[in-house]
Protein backbone atom coordinates (compact mmCIF):
# COMPACT_ATOMS: atom_id res chain seq x y z
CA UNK A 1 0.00 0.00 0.00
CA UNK A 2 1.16 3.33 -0.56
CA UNK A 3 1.33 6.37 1.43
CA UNK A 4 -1.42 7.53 2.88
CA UNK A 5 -1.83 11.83 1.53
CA UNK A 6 -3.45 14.32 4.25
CA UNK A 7 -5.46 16.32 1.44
CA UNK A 8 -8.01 18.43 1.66
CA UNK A 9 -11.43 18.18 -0.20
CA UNK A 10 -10.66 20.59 -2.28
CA UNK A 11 -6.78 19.40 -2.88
CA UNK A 12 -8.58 15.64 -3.63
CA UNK A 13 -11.07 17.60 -6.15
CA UNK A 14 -8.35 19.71 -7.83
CA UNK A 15 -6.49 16.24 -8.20
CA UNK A 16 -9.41 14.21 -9.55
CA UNK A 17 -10.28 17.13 -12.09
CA UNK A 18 -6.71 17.31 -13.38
CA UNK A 19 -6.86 13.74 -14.33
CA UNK A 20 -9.96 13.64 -16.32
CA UNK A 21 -8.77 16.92 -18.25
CA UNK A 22 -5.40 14.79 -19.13
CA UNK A 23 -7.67 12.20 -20.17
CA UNK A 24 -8.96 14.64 -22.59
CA UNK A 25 -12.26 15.65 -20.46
CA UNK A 26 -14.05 18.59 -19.72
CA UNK A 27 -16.40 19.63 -16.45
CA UNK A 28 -19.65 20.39 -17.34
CA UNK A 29 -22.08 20.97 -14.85
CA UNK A 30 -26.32 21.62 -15.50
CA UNK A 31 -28.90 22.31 -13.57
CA UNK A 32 -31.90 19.82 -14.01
CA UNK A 33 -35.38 19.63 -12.84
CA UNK A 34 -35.63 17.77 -9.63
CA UNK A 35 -37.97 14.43 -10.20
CA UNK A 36 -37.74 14.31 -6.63
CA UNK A 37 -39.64 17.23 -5.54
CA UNK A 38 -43.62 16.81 -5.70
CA UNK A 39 -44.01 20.30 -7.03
CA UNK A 40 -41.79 19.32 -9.65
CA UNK A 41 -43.82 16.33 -10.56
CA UNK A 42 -47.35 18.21 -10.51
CA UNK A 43 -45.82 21.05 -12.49
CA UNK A 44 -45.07 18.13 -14.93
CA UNK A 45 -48.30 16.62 -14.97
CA UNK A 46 -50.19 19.59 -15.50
CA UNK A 47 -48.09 20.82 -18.48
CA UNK A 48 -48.85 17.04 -19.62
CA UNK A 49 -52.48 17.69 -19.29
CA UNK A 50 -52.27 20.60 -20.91
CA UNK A 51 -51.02 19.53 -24.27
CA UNK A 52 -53.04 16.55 -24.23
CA UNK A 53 -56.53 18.76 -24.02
CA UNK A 54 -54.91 21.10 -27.19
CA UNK A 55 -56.68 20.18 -30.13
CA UNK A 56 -52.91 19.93 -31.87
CA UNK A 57 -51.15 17.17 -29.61
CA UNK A 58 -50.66 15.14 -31.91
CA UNK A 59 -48.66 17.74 -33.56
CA UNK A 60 -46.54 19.25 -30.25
CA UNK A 61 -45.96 15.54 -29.82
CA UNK A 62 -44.55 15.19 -33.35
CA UNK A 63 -42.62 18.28 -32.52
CA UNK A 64 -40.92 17.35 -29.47
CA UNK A 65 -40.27 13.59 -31.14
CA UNK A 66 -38.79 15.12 -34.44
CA UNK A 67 -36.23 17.28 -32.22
CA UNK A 68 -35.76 14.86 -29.81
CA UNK A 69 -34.27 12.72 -32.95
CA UNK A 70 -32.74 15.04 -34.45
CA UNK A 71 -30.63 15.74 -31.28
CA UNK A 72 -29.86 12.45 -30.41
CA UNK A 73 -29.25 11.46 -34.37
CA UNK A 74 -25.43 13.81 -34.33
CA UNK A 75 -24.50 12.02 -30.65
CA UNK A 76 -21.34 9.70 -31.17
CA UNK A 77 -22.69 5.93 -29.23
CA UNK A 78 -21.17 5.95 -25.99
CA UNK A 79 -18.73 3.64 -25.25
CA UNK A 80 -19.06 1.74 -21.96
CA UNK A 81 -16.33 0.15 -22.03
CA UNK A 82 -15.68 -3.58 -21.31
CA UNK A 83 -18.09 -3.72 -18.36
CA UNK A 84 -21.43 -2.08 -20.75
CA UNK A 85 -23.78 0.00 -18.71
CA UNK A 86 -24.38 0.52 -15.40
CA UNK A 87 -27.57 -1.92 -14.17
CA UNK A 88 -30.77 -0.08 -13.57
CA UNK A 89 -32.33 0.74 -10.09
C-alpha cells in the first residue's frame, strides 16, 4: 500500500479534475429539474395535461419527437467500455 496523503477536499477535487482533463475531459455541470420534488412532478403533470386537451397534440408531440431525434441522431454511441452499462435501479 502506498502512502497515505493528508489532502483536503478541495486538494482531492483539484487532483481528480486534473486527471480527467489529461484524459482529454471537460467539467460540465447543468442544472436539471428535480424528479424528486412533488411540485416538480405536478408542475409536470399539468403541463402534460395541458397539451393533451390542445386540439394539436398530436402535432406538439410530433414536434418534441422530431427534435428529440434530431438531437440524439449527431451524438457519437457511448462507449461503456468492457463492463457495458451501469444496471438499472
Amino acid at each position: 500500500m502506498g502512502v497515505h496523503e493528508n489532502l483536503t477536499g478541495a486538494q482531492r477535487a483539484a487532483r481528480y479534475r486534473a486527471a480527467k482533463r489529461a484524459q482529454g475531459l471537460r467539467l460540465k455541470q447543468f442544472w436539471v429539474p428535480d424528479l424528486r420534488d412533488p411540485k416538480v412532478r405536478d408542475q409536470f403533470r399539468r403541463e402534460g395535461a395541458e397539451i393533451n386537451r390542445r386540439d394539436d397534440a398530436d402535432d406538439v408531440m410530433a414536434f418534441i419527437e422530431s427534435a428529440q431525434e434530431d438531437i440524439w441522431a449527431n451524438e457519437p454511441d457511448y462507449d461503456w467500455g468492457p463492463g457495458g452499462p451501469p444496471e438499472g435501479p
